[in-house]
C-alpha atoms as a PDB file:
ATOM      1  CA  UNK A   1       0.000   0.000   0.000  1.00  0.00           C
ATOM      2  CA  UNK A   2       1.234   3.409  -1.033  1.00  0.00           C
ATOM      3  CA  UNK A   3      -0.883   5.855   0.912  1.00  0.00           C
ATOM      4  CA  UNK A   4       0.087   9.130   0.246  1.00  0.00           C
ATOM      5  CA  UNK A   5       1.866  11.332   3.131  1.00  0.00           C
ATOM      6  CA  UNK A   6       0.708  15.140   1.916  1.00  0.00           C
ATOM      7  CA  UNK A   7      -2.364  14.359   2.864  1.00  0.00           C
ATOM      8  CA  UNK A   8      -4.261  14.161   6.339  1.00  0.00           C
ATOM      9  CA  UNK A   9      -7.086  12.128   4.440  1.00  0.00           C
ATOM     10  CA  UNK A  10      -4.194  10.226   2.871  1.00  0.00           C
ATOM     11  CA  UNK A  11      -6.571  10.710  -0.583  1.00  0.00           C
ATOM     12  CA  UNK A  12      -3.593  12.781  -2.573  1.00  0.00           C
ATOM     13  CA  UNK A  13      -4.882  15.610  -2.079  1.00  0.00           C
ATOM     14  CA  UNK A  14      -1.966  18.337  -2.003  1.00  0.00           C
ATOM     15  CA  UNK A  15      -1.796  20.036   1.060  1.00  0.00           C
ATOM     16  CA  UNK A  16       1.369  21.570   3.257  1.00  0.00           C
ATOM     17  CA  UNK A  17       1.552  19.430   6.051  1.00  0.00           C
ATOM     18  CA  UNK A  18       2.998  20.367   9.787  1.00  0.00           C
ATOM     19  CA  UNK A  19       6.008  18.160  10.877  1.00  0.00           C
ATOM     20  CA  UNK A  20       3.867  16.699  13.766  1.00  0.00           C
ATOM     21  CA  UNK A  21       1.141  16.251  10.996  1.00  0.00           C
ATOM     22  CA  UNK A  22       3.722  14.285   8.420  1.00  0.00           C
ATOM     23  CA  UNK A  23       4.912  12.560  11.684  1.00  0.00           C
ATOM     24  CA  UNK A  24       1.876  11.014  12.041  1.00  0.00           C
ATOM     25  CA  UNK A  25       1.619  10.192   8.609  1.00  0.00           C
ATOM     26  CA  UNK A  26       4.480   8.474   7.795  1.00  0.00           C
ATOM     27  CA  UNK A  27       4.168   6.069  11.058  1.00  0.00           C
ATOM     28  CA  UNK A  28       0.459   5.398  10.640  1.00  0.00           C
ATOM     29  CA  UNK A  29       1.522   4.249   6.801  1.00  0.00           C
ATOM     30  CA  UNK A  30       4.289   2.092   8.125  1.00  0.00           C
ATOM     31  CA  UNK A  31       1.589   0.689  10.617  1.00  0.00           C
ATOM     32  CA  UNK A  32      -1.343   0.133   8.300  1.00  0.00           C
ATOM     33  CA  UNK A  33       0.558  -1.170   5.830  1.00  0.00           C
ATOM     34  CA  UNK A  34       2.193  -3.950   7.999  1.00  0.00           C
ATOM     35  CA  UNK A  35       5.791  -2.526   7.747  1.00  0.00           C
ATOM     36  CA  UNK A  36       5.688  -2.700  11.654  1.00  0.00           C
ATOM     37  CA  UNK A  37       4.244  -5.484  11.985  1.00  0.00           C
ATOM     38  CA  UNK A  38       1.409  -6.302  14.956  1.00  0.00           C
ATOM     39  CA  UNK A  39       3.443  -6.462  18.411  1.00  0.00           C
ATOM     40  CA  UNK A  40       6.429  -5.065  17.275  1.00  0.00           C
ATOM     41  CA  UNK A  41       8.089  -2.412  19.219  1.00  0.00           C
ATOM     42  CA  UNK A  42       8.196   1.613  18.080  1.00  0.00           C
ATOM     43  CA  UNK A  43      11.581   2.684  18.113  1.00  0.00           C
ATOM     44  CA  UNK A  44      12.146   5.759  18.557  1.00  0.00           C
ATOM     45  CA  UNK A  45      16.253   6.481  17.395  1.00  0.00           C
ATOM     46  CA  UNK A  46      15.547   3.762  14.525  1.00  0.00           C
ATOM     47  CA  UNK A  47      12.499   5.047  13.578  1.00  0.00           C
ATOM     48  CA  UNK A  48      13.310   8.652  13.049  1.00  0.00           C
ATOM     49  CA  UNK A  49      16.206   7.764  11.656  1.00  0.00           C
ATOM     50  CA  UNK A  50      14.855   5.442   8.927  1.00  0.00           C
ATOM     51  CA  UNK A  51      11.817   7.715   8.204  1.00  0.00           C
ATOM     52  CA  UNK A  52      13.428  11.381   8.587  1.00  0.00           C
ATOM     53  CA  UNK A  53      11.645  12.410  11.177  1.00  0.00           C
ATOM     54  CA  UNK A  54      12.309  14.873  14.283  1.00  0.00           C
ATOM     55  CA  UNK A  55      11.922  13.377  17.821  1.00  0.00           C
ATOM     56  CA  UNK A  56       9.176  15.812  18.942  1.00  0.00           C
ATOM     57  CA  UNK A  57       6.726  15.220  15.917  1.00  0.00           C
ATOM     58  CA  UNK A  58       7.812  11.356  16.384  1.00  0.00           C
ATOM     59  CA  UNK A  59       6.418  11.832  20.054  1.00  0.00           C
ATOM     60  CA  UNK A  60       3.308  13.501  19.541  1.00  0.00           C
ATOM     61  CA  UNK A  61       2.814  10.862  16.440  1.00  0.00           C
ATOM     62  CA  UNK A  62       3.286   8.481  18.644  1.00  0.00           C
ATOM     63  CA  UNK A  63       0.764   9.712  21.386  1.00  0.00           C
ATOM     64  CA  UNK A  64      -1.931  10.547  18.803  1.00  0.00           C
ATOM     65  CA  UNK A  65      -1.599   6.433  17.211  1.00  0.00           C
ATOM     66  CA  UNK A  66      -2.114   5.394  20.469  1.00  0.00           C
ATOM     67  CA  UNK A  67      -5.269   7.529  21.220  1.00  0.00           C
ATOM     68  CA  UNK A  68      -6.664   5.653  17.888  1.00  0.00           C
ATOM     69  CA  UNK A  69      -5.469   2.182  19.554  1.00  0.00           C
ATOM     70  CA  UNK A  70      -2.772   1.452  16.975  1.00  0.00           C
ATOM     71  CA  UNK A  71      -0.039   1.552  19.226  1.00  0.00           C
ATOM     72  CA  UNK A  72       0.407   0.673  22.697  1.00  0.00           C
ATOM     73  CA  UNK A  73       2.470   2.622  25.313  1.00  0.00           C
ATOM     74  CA  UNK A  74       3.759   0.578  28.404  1.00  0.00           C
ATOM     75  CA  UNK A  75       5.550   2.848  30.950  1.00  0.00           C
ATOM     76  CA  UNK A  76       8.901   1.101  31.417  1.00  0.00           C
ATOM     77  CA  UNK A  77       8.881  -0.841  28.559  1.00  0.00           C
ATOM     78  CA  UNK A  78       8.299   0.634  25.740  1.00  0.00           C
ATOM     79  CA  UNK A  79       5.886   1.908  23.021  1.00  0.00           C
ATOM     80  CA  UNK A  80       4.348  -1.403  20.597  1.00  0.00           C
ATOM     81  CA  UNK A  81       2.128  -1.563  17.983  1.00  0.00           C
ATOM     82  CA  UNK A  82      -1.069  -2.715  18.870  1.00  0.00           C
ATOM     83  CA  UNK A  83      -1.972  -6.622  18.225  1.00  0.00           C
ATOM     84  CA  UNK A  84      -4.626  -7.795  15.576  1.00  0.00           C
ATOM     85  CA  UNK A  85      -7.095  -9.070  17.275  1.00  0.00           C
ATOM     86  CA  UNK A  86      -9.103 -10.805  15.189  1.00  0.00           C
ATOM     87  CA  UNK A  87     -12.308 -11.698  17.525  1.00  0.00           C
ATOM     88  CA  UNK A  88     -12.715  -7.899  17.134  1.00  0.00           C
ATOM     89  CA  UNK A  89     -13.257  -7.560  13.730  1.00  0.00           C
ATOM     90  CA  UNK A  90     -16.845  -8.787  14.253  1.00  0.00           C
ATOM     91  CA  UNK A  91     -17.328  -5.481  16.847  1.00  0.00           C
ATOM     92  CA  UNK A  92     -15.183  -3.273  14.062  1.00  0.00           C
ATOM     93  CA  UNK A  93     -17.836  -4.414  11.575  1.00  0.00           C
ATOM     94  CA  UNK A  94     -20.820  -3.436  13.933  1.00  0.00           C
ATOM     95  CA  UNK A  95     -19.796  -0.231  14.009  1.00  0.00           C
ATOM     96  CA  UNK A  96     -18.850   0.349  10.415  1.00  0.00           C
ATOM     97  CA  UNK A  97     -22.074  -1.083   9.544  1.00  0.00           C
ATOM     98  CA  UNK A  98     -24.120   1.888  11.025  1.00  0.00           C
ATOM     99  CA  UNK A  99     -21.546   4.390  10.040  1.00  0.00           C
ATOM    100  CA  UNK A 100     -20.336   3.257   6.576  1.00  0.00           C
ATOM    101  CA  UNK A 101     -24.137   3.435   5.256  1.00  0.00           C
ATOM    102  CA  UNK A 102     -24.765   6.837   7.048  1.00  0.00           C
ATOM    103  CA  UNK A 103     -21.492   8.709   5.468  1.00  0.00           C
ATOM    104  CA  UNK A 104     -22.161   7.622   1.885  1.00  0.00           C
ATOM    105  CA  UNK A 105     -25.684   9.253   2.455  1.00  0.00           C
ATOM    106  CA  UNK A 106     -24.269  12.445   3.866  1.00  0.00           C
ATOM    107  CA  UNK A 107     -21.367  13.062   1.256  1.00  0.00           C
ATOM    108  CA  UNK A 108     -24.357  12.116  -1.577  1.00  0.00           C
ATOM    109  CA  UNK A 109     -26.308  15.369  -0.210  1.00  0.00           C
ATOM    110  CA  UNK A 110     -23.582  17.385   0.681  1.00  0.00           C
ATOM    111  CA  UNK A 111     -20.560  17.109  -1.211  1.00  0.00           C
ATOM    112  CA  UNK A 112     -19.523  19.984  -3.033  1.00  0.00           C
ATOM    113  CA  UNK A 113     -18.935  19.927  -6.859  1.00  0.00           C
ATOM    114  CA  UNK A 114     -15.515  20.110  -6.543  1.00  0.00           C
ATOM    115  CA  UNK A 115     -15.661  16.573  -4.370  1.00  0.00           C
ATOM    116  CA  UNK A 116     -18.586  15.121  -7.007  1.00  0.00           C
ATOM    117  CA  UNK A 117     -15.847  15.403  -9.716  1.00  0.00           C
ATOM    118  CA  UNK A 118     -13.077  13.864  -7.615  1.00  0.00           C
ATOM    119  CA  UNK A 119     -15.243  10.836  -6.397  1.00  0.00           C
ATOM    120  CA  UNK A 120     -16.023  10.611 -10.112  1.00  0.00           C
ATOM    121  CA  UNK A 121     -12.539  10.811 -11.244  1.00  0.00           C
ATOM    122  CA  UNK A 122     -11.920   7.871  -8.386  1.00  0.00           C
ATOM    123  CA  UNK A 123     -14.896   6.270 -10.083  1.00  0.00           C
ATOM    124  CA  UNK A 124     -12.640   6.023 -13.437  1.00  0.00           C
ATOM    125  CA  UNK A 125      -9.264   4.539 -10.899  1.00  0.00           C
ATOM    126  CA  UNK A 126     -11.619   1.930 -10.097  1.00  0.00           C
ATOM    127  CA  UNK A 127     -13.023   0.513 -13.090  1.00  0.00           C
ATOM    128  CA  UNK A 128      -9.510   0.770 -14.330  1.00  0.00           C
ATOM    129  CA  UNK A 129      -7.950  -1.381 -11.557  1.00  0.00           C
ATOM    130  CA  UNK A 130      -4.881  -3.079 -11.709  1.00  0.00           C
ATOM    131  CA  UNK A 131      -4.648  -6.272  -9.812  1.00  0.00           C
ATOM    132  CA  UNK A 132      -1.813  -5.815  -7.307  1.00  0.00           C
ATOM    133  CA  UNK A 133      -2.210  -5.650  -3.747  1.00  0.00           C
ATOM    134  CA  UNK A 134      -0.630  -2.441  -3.557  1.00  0.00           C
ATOM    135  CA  UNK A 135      -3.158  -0.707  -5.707  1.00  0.00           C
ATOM    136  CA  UNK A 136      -5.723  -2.742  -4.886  1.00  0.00           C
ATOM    137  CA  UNK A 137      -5.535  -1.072  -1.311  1.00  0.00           C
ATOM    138  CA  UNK A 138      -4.444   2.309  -1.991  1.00  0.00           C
ATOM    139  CA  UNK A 139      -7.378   2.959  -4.067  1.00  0.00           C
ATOM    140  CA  UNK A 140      -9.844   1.561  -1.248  1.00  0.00           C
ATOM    141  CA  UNK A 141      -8.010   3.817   0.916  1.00  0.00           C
ATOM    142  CA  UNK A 142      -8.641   6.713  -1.021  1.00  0.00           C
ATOM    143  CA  UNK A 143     -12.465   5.713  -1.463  1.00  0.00           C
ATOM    144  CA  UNK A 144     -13.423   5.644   1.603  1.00  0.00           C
ATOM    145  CA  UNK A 145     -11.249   8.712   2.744  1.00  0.00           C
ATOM    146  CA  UNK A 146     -12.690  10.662   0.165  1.00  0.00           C
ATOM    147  CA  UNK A 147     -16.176   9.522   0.994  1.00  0.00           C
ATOM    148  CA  UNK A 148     -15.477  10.296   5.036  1.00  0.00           C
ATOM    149  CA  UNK A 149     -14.001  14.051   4.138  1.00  0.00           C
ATOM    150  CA  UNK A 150     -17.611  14.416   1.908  1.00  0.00           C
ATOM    151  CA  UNK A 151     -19.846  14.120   4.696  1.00  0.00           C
ATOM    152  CA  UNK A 152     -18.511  17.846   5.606  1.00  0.00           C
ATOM    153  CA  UNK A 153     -18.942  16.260   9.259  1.00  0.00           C
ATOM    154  CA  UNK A 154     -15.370  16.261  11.075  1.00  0.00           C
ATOM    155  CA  UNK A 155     -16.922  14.090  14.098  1.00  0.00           C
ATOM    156  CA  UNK A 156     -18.006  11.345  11.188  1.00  0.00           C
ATOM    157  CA  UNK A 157     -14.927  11.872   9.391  1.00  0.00           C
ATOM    158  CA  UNK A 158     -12.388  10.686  12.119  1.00  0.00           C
ATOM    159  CA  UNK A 159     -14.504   8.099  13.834  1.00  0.00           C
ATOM    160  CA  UNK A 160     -14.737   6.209  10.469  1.00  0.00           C
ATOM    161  CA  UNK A 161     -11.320   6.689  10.028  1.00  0.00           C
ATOM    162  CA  UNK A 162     -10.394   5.155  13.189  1.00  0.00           C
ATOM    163  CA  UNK A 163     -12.184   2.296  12.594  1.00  0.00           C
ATOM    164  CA  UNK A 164     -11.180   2.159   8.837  1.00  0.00           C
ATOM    165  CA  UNK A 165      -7.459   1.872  10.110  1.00  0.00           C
ATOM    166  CA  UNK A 166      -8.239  -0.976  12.082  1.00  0.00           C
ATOM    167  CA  UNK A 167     -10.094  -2.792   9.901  1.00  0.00           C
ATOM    168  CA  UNK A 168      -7.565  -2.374   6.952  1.00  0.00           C
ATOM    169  CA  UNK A 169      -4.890  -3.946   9.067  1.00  0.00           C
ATOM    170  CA  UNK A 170      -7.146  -6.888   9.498  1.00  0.00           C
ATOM    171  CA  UNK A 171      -7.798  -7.103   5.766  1.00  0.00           C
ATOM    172  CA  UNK A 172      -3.642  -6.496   5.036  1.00  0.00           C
ATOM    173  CA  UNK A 173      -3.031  -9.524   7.197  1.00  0.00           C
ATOM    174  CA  UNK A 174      -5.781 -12.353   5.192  1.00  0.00           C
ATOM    175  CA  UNK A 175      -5.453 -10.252   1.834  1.00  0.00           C
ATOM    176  CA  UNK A 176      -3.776 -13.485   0.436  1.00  0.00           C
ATOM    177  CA  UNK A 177      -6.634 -15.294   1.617  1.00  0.00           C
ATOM    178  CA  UNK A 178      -9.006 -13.191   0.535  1.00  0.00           C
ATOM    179  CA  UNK A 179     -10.976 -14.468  -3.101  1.00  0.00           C
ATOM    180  CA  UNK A 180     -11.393 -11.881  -5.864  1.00  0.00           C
ATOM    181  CA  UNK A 181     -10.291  -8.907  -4.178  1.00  0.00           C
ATOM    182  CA  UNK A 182     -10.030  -6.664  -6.929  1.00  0.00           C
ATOM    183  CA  UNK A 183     -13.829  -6.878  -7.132  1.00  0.00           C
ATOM    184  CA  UNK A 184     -14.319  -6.296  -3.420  1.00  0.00           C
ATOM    185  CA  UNK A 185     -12.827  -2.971  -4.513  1.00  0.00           C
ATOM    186  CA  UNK A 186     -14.689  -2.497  -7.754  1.00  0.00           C
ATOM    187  CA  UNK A 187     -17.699  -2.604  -5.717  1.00  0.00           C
ATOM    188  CA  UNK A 188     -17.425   1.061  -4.762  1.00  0.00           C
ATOM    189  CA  UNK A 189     -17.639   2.314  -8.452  1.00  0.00           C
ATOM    190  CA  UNK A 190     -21.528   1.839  -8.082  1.00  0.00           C
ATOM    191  CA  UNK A 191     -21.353   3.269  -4.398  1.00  0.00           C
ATOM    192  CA  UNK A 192     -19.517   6.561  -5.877  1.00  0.00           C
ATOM    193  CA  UNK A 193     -21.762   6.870  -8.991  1.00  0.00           C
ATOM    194  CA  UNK A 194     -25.262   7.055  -5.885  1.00  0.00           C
ATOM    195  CA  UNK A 195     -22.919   9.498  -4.141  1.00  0.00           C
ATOM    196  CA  UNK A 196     -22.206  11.936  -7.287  1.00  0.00           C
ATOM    197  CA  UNK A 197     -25.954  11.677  -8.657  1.00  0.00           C
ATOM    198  CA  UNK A 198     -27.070  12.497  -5.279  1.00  0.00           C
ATOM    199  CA  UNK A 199     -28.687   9.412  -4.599  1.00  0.00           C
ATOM    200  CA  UNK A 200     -28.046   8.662  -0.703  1.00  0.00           C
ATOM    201  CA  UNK A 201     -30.301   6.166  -0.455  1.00  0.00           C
ATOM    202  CA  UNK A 202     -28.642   4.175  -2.504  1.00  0.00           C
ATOM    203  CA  UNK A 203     -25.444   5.079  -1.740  1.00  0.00           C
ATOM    204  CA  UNK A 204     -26.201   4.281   2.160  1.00  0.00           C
ATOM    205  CA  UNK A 205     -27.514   0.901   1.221  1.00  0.00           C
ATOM    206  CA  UNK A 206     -24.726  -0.407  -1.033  1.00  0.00           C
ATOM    207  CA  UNK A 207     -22.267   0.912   1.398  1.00  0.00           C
ATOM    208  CA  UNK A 208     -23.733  -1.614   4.104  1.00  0.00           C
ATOM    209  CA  UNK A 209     -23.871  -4.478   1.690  1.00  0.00           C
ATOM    210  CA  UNK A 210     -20.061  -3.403   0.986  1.00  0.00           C
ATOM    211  CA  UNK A 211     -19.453  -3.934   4.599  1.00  0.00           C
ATOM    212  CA  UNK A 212     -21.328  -7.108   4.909  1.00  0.00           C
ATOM    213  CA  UNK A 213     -19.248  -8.323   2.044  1.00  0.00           C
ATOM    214  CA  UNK A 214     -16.172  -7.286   3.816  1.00  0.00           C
ATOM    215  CA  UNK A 215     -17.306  -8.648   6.873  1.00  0.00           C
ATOM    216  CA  UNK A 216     -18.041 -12.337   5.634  1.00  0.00           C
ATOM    217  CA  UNK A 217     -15.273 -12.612   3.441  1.00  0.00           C
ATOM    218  CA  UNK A 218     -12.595 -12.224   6.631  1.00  0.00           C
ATOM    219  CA  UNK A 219     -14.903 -14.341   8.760  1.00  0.00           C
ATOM    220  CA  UNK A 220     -14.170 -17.518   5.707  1.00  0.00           C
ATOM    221  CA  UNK A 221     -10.710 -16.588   5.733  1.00  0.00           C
ATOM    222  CA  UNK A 222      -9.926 -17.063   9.470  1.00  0.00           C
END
């Protein structure tokens, strides 16, 4: 996965970014894409090192990962990434369930038509897909992003994200495992064709199914 780092909604968007901001970034990438792998420790000297990074946007990286439960910070011992835990993904599905649906309704009546022509423009990356697991998850990542940041609702927007992160940790871990998951992905093109026409209803139900989908695959995987 090649998530992009000059942008908070990691959806490419070109923005100038605050060291703590990049910071965050550029761990959370190394993170979600399994680079530091579940239970490994966060290094701090390595780790700046390695990703050019100064020590005081490292730390308050470091604190805001752990408010989102990706890392773990054990006085004494040491800061870790957090473990997959996969009898949770049934509880991060729950969640996403209620939320995923009611985002792709709110971004279908309020996105601007600036954001109608980028989710249509991420329409085109998607029915254009090439089948490698790197752009395979990059473009999800910048679907549902995208979607989040249309719902003009900042509250909605990093709640999903949260749980977004954690579930695509879960899903970079049995991707292998996982049948046809190109057209997991190439579900979305009809979810971001509701959303540009305006059409939340349908937009709110396909994004459930999409879930579901999600949802059942992992569960035949484990």
């Amino acid at each position: 996965m090649s998530e992009a780092v000059n942008s908070p909604s990691g959806d490419g968007s070109p923005r100038n970014l605050s060291q703590a901001e990049r910071a965050y970034l550029t761990l959370r990438e190394e993170i979600l894409s399994l680079r530091l792998e579940p239970g490994s420790p966060v290094q701090e000297e390595s780790l700046t090192r390695e990703l050019d990074l100064g020590r005081t946007p490292f730390r308050e990286a470091v604190k805001r990962l752990a408010a989102e439960s990706l890392v773990a910070i054990y006085p004494r011992r040491g800061t870790f990434v957090t473990e997959v835990n996969i009898t949770d993904h049934a509880l991060i599905a729950d969640v996403r369930r209620r939320l995923e649906g009611h985002a792709a309704r709110r971004a279908a009546e309020r996105a601007t038509e600036a954001e109608r022509a980028e989710l249509g423009e991420l329409t085109e990356k998607v029915e254009h897909l090439r089948e490698e697991r790197d752009a395979v998850m990059d473009v999800d990542a910048r679907i549902h992003r995208t979607l989040y940041r249309c719902t003009h609702n900042g509250y909605l927007e990093n709640t999903l994200g949260q749980y977004y992160n954690l579930a695509l940790r879960i899903w970079g871990l049995f991707f292998d495992r996982l049948p046809d998951v190109t057209g997991h992905v190439t579900e979305h093109a009809e979810l971001l064709k509701a959303v540009v026409s305006g059409d939340g209803e349908r937009a709110d139900r396909i994004a459930v199914e999409h879930v579901d989908h999600f949802e059942s695959a992992i569960r035949r995987a484990i």
